[in-house]
Protein backbone atom coordinates (compact mmCIF):
# COMPACT_ATOMS: atom_id res chain seq x y z
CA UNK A 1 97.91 122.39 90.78
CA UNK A 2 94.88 119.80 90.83
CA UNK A 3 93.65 118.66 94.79
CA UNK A 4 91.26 117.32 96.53
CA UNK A 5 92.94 117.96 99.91
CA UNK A 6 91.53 121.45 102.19
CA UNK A 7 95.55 121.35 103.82
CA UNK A 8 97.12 121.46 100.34
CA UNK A 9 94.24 124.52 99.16
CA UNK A 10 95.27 125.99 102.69
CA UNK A 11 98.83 125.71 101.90
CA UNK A 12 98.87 127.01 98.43
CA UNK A 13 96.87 129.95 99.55
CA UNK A 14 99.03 130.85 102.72
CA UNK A 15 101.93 130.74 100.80
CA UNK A 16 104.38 133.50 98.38
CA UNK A 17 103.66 132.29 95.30
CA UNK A 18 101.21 134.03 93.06
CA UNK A 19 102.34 132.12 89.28
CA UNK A 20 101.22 129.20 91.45
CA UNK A 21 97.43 128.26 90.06
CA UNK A 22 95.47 125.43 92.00
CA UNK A 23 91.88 124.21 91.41
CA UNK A 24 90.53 122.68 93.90
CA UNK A 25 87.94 119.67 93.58
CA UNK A 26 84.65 119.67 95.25
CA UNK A 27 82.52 117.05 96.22
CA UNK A 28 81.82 115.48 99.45
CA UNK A 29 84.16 116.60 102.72
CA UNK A 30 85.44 114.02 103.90
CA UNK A 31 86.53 115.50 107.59
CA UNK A 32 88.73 112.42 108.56
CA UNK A 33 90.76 113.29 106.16
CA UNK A 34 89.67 117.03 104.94
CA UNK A 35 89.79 115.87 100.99
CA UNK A 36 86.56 115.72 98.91
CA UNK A 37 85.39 112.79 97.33
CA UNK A 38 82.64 111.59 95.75
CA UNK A 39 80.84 111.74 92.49
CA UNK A 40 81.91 115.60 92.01
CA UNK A 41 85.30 114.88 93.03
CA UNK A 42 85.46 112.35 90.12
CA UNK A 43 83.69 114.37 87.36
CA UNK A 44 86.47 117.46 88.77
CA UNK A 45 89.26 115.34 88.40
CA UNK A 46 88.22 113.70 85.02
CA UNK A 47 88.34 117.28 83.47
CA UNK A 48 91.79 117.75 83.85
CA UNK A 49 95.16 116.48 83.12
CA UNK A 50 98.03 116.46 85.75
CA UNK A 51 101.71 116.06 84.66
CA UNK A 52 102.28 114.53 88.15
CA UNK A 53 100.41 112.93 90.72
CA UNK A 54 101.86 112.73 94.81
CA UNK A 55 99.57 110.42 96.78
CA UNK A 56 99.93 107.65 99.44
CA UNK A 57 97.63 104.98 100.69
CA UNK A 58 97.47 102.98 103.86
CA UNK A 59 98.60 99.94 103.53
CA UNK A 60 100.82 98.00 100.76
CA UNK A 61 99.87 94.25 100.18
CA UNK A 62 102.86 91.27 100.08
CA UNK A 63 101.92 91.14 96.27
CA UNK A 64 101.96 94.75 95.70
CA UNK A 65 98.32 96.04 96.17
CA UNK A 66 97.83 99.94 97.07
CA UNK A 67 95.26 99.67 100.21
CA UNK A 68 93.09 102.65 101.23
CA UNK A 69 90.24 102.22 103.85
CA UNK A 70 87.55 104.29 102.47
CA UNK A 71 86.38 103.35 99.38
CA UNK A 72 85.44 107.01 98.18
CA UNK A 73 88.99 107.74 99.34
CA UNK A 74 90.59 104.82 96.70
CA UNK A 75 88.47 105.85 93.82
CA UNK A 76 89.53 109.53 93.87
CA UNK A 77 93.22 108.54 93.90
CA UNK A 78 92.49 105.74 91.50
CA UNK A 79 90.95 108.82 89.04
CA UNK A 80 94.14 110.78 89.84
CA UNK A 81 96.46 108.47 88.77
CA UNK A 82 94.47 107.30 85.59
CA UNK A 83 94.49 111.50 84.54
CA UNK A 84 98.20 111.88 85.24
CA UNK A 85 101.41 111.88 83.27
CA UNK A 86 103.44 110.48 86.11
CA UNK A 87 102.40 109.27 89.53
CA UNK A 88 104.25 108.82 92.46
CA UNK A 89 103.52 106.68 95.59
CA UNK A 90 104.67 108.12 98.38
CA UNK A 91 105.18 105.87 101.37
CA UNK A 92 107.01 104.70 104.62
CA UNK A 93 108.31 101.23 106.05
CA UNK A 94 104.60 101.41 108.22
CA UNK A 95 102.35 100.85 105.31
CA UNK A 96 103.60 97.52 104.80
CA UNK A 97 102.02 94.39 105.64
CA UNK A 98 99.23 96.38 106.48
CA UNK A 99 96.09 96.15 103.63
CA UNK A 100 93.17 98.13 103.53
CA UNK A 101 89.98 97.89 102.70
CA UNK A 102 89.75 98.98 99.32
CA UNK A 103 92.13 98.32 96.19
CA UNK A 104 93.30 101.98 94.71
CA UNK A 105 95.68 100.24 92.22
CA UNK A 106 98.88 97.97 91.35
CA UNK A 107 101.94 98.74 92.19
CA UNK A 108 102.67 98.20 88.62
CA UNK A 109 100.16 101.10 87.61
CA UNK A 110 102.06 103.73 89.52
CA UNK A 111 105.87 105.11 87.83
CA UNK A 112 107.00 105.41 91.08
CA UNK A 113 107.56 104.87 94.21
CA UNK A 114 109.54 107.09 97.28
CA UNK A 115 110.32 104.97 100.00
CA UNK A 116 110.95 105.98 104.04
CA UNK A 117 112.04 104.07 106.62
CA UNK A 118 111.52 100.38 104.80
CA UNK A 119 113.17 97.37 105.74
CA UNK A 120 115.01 95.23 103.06
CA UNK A 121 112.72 92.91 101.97
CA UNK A 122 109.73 95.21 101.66
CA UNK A 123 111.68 97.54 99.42
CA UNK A 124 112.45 94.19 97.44
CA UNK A 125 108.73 93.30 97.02
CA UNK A 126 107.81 96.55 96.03
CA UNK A 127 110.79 97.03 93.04
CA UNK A 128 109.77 92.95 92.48
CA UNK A 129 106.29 94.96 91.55
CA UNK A 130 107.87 96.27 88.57
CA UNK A 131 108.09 100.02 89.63
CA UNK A 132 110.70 102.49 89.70
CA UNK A 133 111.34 102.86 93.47
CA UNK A 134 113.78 105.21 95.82
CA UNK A 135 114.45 105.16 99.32
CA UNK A 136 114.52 108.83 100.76
């Protein structure tokens, strides 16, 4: 396991699982949102390969834009879903309507999407995107 979040490193560590392996990426703490970004969050990340990448962003444009606030914040998960095999956007009916700052990436760039609590027709512009979604 590749992160750049200190919950998911607390996680992994509190939990039964010793085949489980995680590196963790350094950089800059963020404390808003306890991840690490930053230059050597980027150079940690562009070392690896992931088979899958689980991220979400803030807000989801009309036209299919991932939104992120911070721009530190957008590049790391832009650099995480550039290194994986799969990546998957997690996100709920509140992210909608609702852009960000900063551009992390198409809709279309991501494989998929897992959907909470959307409405109808911003379920049907995100699938109109061209991804795979699923409501959950």
């Amino acid at each position: 396991m590749l992160t750049n979040s200190v919950p998911i490193m607390q996680l992994l560590c509190e939990a039964e699982a010793p085949q489980a392996e995680l590196i963790g990426v350094g950089g800059t703490l963020r404390k808003l949102t306890r991840s690490f970004v930053g230059p050597l969050a980027l150079a940690g990340i562009e070392a690896h390969f992931a088979d899958l990448a689980l991220f979400s962003v803030k807000g989801v444009t009309d036209d299919g834009h991932l939104t992120d606030p911070d721009a530190l914040e957008s590049e790391v998960k832009r650099a995480m879903i550039r290194r994986a095999r799969r990546s998957v956007l997690m996100v709920d009916g509140s992210k909608f309507d609702r852009p960000s700052l900063s551009v992390v990436a198409a809709a279309a760039d991501v494989t998929s999407a897992l959907a909470a609590d959307v409405d109808a027709p911003a379920f049907k512009r995100l699938v109109a995107t061209g991804i795979e979604a699923r409501i959950v």
